[in-house]
Protein backbone atom coordinates (compact mmCIF):
# COMPACT_ATOMS: atom_id res chain seq x y z
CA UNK A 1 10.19 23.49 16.33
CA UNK A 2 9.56 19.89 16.04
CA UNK A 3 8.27 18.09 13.14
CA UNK A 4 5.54 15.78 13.88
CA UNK A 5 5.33 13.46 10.09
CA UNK A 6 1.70 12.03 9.98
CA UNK A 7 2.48 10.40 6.54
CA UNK A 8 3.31 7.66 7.50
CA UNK A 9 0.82 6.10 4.53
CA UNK A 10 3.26 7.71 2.26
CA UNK A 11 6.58 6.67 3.33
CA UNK A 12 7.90 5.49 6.90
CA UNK A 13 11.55 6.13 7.86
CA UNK A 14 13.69 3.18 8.19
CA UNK A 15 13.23 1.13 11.80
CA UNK A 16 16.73 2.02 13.52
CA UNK A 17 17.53 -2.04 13.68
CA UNK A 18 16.65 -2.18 9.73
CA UNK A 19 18.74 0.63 9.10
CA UNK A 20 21.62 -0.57 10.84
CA UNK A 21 21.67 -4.12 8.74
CA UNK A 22 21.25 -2.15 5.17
CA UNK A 23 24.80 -0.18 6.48
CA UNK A 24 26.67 -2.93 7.10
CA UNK A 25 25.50 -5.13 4.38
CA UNK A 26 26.10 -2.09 1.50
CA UNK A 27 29.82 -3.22 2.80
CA UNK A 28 29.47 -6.46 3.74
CA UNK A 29 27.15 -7.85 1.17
CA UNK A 30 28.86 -6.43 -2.56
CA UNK A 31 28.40 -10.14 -3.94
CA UNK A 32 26.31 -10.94 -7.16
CA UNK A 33 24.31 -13.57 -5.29
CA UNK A 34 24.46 -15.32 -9.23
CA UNK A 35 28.03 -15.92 -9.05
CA UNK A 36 29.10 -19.48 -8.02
CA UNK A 37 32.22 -18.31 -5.78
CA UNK A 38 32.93 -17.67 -2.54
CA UNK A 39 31.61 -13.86 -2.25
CA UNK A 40 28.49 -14.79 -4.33
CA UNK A 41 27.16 -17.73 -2.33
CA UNK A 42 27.79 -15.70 0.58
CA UNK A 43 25.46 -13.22 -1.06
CA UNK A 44 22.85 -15.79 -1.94
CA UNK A 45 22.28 -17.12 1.43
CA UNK A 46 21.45 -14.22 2.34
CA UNK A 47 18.81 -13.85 -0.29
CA UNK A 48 17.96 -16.87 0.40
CA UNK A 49 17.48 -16.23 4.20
CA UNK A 50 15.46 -12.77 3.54
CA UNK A 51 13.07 -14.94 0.79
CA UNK A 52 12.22 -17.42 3.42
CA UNK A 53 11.44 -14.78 5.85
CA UNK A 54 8.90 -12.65 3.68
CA UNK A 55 7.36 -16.11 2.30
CA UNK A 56 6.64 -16.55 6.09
CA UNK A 57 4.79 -13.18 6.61
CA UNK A 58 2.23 -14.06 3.86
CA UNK A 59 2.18 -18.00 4.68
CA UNK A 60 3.65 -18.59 1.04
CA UNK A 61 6.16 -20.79 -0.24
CA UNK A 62 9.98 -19.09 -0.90
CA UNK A 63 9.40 -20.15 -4.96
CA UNK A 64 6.76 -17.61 -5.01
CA UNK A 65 8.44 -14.31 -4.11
CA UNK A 66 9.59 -12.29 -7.04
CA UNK A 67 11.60 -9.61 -6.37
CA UNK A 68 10.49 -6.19 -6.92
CA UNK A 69 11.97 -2.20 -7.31
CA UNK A 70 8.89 -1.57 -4.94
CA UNK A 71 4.80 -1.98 -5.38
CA UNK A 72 4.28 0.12 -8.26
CA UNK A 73 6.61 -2.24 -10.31
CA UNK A 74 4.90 -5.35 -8.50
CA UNK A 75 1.54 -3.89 -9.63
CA UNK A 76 2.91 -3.30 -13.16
CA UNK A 77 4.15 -6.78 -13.28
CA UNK A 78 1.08 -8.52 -11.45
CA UNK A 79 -1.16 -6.30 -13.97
CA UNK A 80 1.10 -6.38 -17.41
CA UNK A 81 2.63 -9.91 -17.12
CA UNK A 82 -1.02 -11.27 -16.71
CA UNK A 83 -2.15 -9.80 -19.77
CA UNK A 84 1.00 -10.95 -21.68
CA UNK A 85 0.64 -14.42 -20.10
CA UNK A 86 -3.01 -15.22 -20.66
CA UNK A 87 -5.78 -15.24 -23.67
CA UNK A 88 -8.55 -13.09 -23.19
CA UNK A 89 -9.05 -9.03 -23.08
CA UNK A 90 -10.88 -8.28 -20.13
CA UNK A 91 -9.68 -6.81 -16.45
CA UNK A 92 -11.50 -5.98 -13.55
CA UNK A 93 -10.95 -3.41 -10.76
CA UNK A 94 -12.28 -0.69 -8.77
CA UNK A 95 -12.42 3.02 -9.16
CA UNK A 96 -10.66 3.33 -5.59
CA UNK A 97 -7.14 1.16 -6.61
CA UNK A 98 -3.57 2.99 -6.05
CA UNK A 99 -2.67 4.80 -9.69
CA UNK A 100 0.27 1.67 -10.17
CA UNK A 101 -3.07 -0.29 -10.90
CA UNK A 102 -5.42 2.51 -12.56
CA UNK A 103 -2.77 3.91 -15.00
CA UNK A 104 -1.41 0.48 -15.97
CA UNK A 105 -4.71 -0.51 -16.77
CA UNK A 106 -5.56 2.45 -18.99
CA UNK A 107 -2.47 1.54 -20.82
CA UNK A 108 -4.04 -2.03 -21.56
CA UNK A 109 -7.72 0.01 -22.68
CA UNK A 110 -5.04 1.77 -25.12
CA UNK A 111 -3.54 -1.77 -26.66
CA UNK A 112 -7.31 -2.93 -26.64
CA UNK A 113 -7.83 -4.43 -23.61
CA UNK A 114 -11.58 -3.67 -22.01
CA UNK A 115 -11.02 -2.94 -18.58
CA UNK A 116 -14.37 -2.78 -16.00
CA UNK A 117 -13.81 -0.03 -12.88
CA UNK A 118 -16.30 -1.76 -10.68
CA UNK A 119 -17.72 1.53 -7.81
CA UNK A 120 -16.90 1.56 -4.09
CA UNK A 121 -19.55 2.65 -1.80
CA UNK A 122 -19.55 5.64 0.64
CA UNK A 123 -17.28 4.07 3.12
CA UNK A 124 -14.91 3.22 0.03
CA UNK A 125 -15.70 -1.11 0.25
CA UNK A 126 -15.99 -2.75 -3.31
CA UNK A 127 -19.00 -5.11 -3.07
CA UNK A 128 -17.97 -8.61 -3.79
CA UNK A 129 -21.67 -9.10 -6.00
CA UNK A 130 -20.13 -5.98 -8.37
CA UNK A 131 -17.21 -8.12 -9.10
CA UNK A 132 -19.02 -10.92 -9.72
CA UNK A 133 -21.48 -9.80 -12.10
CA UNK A 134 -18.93 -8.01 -14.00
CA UNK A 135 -17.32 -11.19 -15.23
CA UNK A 136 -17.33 -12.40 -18.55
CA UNK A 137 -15.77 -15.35 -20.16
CA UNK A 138 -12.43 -13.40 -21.69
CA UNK A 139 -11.97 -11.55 -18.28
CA UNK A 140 -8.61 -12.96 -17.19
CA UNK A 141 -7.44 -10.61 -14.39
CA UNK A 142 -9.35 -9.46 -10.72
CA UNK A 143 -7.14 -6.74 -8.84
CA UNK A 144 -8.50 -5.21 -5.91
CA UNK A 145 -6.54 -3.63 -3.28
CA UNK A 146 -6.45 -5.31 0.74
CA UNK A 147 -6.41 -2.01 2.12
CA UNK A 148 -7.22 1.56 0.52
CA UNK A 149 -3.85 4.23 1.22
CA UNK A 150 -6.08 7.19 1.83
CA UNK A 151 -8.65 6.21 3.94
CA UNK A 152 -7.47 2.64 5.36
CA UNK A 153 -10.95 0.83 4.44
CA UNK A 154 -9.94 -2.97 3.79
CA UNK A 155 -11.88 -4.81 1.07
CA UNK A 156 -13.24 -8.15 1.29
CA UNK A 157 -10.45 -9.92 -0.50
CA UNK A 158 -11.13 -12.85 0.75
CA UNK A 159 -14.98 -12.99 -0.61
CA UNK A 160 -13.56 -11.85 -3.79
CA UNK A 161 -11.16 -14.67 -4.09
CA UNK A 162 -13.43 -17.62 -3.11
CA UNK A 163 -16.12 -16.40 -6.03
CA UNK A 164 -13.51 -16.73 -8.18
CA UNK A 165 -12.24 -20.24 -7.12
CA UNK A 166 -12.54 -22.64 -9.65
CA UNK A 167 -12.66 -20.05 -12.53
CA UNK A 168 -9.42 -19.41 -14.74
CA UNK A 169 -8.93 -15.43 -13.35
CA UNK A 170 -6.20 -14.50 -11.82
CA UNK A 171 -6.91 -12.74 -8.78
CA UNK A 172 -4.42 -9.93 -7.61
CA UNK A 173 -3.89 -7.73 -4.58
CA UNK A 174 -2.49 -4.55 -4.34
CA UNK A 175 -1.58 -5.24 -0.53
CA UNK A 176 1.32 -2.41 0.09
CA UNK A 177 -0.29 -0.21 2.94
CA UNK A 178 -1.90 -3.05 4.35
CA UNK A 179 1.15 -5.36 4.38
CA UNK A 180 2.94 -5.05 8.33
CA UNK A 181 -0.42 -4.13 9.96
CA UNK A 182 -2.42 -7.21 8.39
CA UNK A 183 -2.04 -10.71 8.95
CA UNK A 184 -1.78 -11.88 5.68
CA UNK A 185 -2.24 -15.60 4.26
CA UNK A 186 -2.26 -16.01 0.88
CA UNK A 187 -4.43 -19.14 1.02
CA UNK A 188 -6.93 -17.60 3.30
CA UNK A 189 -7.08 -14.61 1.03
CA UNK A 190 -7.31 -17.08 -2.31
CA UNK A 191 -5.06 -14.82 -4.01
CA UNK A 192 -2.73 -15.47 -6.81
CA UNK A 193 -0.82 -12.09 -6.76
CA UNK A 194 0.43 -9.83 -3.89
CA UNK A 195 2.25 -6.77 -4.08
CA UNK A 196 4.37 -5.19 -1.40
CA UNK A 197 6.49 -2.58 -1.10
CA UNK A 198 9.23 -2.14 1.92
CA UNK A 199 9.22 1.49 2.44
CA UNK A 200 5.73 1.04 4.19
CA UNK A 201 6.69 -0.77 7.10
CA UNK A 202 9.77 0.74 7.87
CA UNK A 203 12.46 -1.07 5.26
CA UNK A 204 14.50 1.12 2.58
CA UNK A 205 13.23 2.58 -0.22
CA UNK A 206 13.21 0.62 -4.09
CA UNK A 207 12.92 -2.89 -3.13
CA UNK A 208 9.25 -4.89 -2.44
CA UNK A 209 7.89 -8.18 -3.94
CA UNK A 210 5.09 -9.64 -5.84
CA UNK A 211 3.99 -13.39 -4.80
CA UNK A 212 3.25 -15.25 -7.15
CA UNK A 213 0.94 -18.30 -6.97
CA UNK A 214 2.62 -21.83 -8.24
CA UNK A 215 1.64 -22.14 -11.75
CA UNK A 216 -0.29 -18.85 -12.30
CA UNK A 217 0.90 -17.50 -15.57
CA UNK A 218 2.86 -14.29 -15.53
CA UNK A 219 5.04 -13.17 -18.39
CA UNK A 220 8.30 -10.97 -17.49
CA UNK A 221 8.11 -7.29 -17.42
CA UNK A 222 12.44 -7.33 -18.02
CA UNK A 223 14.43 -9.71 -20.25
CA UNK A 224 18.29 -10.34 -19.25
CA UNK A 225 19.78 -12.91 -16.69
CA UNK A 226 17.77 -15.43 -15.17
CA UNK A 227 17.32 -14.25 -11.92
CA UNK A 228 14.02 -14.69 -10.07
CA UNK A 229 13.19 -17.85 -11.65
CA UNK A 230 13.30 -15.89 -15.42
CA UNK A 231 10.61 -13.78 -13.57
CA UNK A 232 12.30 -10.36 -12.73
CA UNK A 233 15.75 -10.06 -14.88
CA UNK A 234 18.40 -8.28 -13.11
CA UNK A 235 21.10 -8.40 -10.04
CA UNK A 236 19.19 -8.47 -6.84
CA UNK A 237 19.33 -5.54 -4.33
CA UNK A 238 21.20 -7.33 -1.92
CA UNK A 239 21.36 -5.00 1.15
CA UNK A 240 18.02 -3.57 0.24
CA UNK A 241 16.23 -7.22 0.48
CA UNK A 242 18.18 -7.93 3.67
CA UNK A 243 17.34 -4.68 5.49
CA UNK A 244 13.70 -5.06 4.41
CA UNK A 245 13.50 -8.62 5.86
CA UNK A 246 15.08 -7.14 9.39
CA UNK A 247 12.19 -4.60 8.71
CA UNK A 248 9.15 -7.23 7.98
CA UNK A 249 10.64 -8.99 11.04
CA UNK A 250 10.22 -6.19 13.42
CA UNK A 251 6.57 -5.41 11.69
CA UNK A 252 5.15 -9.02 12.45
CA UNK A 253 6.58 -9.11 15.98
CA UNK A 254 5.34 -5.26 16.36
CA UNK A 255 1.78 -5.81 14.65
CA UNK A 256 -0.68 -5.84 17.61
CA UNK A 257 1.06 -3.02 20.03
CA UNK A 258 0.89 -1.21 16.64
CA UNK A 259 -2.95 -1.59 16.17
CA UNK A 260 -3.35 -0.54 19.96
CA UNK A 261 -0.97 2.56 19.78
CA UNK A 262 -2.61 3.72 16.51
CA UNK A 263 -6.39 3.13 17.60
CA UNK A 264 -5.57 5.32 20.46
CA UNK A 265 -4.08 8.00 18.52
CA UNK A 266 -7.31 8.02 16.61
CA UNK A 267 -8.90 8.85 19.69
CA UNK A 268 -6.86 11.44 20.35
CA UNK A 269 -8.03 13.35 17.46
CA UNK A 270 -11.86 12.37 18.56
CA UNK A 271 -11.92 13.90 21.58
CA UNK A 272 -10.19 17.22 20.75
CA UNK A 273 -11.94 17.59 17.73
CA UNK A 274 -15.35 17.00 20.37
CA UNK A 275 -13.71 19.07 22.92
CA UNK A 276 -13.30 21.88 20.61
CA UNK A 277 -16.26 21.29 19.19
CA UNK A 278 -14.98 20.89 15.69
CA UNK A 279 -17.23 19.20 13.08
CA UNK A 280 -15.88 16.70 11.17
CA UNK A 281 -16.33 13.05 9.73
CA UNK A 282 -14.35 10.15 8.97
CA UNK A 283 -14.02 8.86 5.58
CA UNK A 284 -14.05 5.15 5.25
CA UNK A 285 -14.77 2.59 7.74
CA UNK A 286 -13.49 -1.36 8.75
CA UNK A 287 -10.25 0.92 8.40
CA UNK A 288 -6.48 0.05 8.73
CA UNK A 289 -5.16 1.36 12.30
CA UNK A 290 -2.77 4.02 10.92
CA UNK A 291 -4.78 5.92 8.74
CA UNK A 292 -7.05 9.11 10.18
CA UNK A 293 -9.21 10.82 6.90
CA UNK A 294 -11.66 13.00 8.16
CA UNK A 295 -13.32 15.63 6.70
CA UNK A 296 -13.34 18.97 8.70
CA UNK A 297 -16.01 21.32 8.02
CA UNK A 298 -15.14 24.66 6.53
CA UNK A 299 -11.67 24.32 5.45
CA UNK A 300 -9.91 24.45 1.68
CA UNK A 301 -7.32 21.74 2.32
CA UNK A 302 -4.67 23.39 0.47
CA UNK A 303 -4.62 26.16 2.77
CA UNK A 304 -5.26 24.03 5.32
CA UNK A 305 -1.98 21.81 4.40
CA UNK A 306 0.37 24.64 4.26
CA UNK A 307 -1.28 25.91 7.77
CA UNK A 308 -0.62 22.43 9.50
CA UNK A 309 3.47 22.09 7.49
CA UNK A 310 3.83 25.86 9.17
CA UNK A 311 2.81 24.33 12.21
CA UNK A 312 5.10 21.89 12.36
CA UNK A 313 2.75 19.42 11.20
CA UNK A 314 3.83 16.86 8.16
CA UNK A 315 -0.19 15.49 6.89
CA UNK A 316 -1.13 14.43 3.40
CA UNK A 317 -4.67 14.88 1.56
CA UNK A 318 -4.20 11.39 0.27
CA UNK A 319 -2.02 9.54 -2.51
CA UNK A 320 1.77 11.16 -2.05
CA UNK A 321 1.78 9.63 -5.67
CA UNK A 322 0.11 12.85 -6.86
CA UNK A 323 1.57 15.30 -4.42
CA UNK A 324 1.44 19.19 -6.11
CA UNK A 325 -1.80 18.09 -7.95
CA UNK A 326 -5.24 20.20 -7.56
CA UNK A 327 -6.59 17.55 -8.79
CA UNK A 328 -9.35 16.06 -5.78
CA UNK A 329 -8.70 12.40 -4.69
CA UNK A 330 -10.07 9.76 -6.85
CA UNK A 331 -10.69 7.56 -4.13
CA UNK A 332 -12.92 10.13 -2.55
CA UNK A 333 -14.57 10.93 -5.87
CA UNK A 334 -15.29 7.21 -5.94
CA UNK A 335 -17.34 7.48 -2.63
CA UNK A 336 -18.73 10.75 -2.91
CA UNK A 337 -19.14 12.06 -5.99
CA UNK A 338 -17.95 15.29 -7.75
CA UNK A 339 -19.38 17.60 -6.07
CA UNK A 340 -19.15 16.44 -2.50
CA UNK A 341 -17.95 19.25 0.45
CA UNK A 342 -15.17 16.07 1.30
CA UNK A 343 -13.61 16.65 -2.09
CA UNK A 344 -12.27 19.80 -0.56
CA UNK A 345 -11.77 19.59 2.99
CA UNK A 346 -10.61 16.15 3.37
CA UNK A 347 -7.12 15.22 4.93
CA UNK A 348 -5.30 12.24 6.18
CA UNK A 349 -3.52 11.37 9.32
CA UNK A 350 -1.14 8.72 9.42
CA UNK A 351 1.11 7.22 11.95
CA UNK A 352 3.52 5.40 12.43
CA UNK A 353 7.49 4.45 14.49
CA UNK A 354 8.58 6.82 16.81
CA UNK A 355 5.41 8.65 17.88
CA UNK A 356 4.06 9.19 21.42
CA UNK A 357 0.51 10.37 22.77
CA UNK A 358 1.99 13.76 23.39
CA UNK A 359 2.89 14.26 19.65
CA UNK A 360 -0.53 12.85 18.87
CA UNK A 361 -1.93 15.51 21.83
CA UNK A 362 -0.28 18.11 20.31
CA UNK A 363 -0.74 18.17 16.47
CA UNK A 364 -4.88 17.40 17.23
CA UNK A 365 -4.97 20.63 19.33
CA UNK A 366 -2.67 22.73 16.72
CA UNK A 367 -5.26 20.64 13.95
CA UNK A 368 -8.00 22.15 15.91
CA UNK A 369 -6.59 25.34 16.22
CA UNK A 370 -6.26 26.09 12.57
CA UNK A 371 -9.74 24.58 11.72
CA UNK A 372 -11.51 26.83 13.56
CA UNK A 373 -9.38 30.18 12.55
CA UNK A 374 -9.86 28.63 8.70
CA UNK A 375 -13.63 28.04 9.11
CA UNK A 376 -14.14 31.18 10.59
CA UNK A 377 -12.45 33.46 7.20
């Protein structure tokens, strides 16, 4: 039986091309790109090369790109070097942020630190006014995700980041699922910090990067060497950063087939789910293309996950960050409350390389299938 993996918002497999360059550069590439021979300048153009590539995607400067182990450490660093860098005890962010931002701000409420978890509305969207009012003259840090990871609403980041023009905040975004699917300019955004992770858009796992704005303050999460600027001590990935550049190359060139392929897909769903006459709703709304949370009446989605994995079906019920909790979403708790039906029978779709309309055909009829034998026990 085939697999069909719809979660794609958790991880995405390597693009075959991206692949390929990681193998030959985990031969090809053993150089500490910090050594001034032969074998280590070999090794830092190609750093170089993959910097000046990823700058590109977010119209940044190479200067600006920190290397990361992936976006949770380029949240902790965005978050945590802030605080370290700047006077003042106050952060603001939402109640719907990835757990790399909500748990490394309840670390900074434990040090002291007043942090302000500004609500999302029912189709998950911060309001821009919220953020706004909730300044205060020792805040010193905005982060507020582009794009949500379990239901694919993006935020207005960029009406965030013009309020707070001409103020001394930093402004950060949490931009991993978004990053690939997104045009993204920094300057258009008004946003100091970025975080992105390469797993997401089909690079290797442990690398990502945090952009950082010219002259925003940001003290370093590791002491060591100097590499990064003094920003991020230790020996850069090499082959990782090379493969994910192959990868963000692919993404960019990909980006608009991918919104078409993955709007359709959506419909997909839609029509069985009408044909069948299954009752559901989707959760969230200005959404990213890849992500499909709907709520499907009459199901316990833990039954309901095991059902679809049985069926050859790979689907998430949100963050893959909290995978074998009970525990409902937060994001969804955020929107709905505690008691909402969605809490329990909400469940997310994602897609990504290598699927066709007749994968898409067949896990929405096997989705239907089990919704209606589940509703009806």
């Amino acid at each position: 039986m085939k697999q069909i993996y719809l979660d794609h918002a958790a991880t995405s497999p390597m693009h075959p091309q991206a692949a390929a360059v990681f193998a030959e550069a985990l031969s090809e590439q053993y150089g500490n790109p910090s050594s001034i021979h032969r074998t280590g300048r070999d090794a830092r153009r190609v750093l170089d090369e993959a910097r000046r590539i990823l700058a590109k995607s977010i119209q940044a400067d190479d200067t600006e790109i920190v290397f990361t182990s992936g976006g949770t450490e380029a949240d902790n660093l965005a978050i945590f070097g802030t605080a370290g860098a700047k006077q003042g005890r106050h952060i603001i962010t939402s109640q719907a942020e990835h757990h790399a931002v909500l748990h490394a701000c309840e670390e900074l409420e434990r040090q002291g630190y007043e942090v302000t978890y500004v609500p999302v509305d029912e189709t998950g969207r911060v309001k821009p006014e919220d953020v706004k009012q909730a300044l205060r003259d020792d805040t010193i840090l905005v982060s507020v995700m582009l794009a949500n990871n379990e239901i694919g609403t993006i935020q207005p980041i960029a009406e965030i980041g013009e309020l707070l023009k001409g103020t001394n905040v930093t402004f950060h975004t949490d931009a991993v699922q978004a990053y690939g699917l997104l045009p993204i300019d920094v300057d258009e955004l008004n946003v100091d910090l970025l975080s992105v992770s390469a797993h997401k858009v089909n690079g290797p796992k442990g690398i990502g990067f945090l952009y950082q704005r010219k002259n925003t303050p940001l003290k370093p999460l590791l002491y060591g060497g100097e590499q990064e600027r003094k920003r991020r001590a230790g020996t850069e990935n090499v082959p990782a950063i090379q493969a994910f550049a192959s990868a963000v190359e692919i993404a960019q060139e990909t980006m608009e087939d991918k919104w078409q392929a993955f709007n359709g897909f959506k419909e997909i769903f839609r029509d069985e789910f009408k044909v069948k006459k299954i009752v559901f709703k989707e959760n969230g709304i200005d959404q990213l293309p890849h992500i499909f949370n709907v709520s499907l009446e009459g199901i316990d989605i833990e039954s309901f996950l095991v059902n679809l994995d049985l069926s050859g079906i790979s689907a998430s019920s949100g963050s893959a960050c909290t995978a074998g909790s009970i525990d409902p979403s937060h994001v969804l708790v955020a929107m709905y409350g505690q008691d909402a039906a969605e809490l329990r029978n909400s469940i997310r779709f994602s897609f990504g390389i290598g699927l066709t309309d007749t994968d898409i055909r067949q896990a929405a009829e096997k989705t239907a299938q089990i919704t209606k034998r589940l509703a009806q026990k």
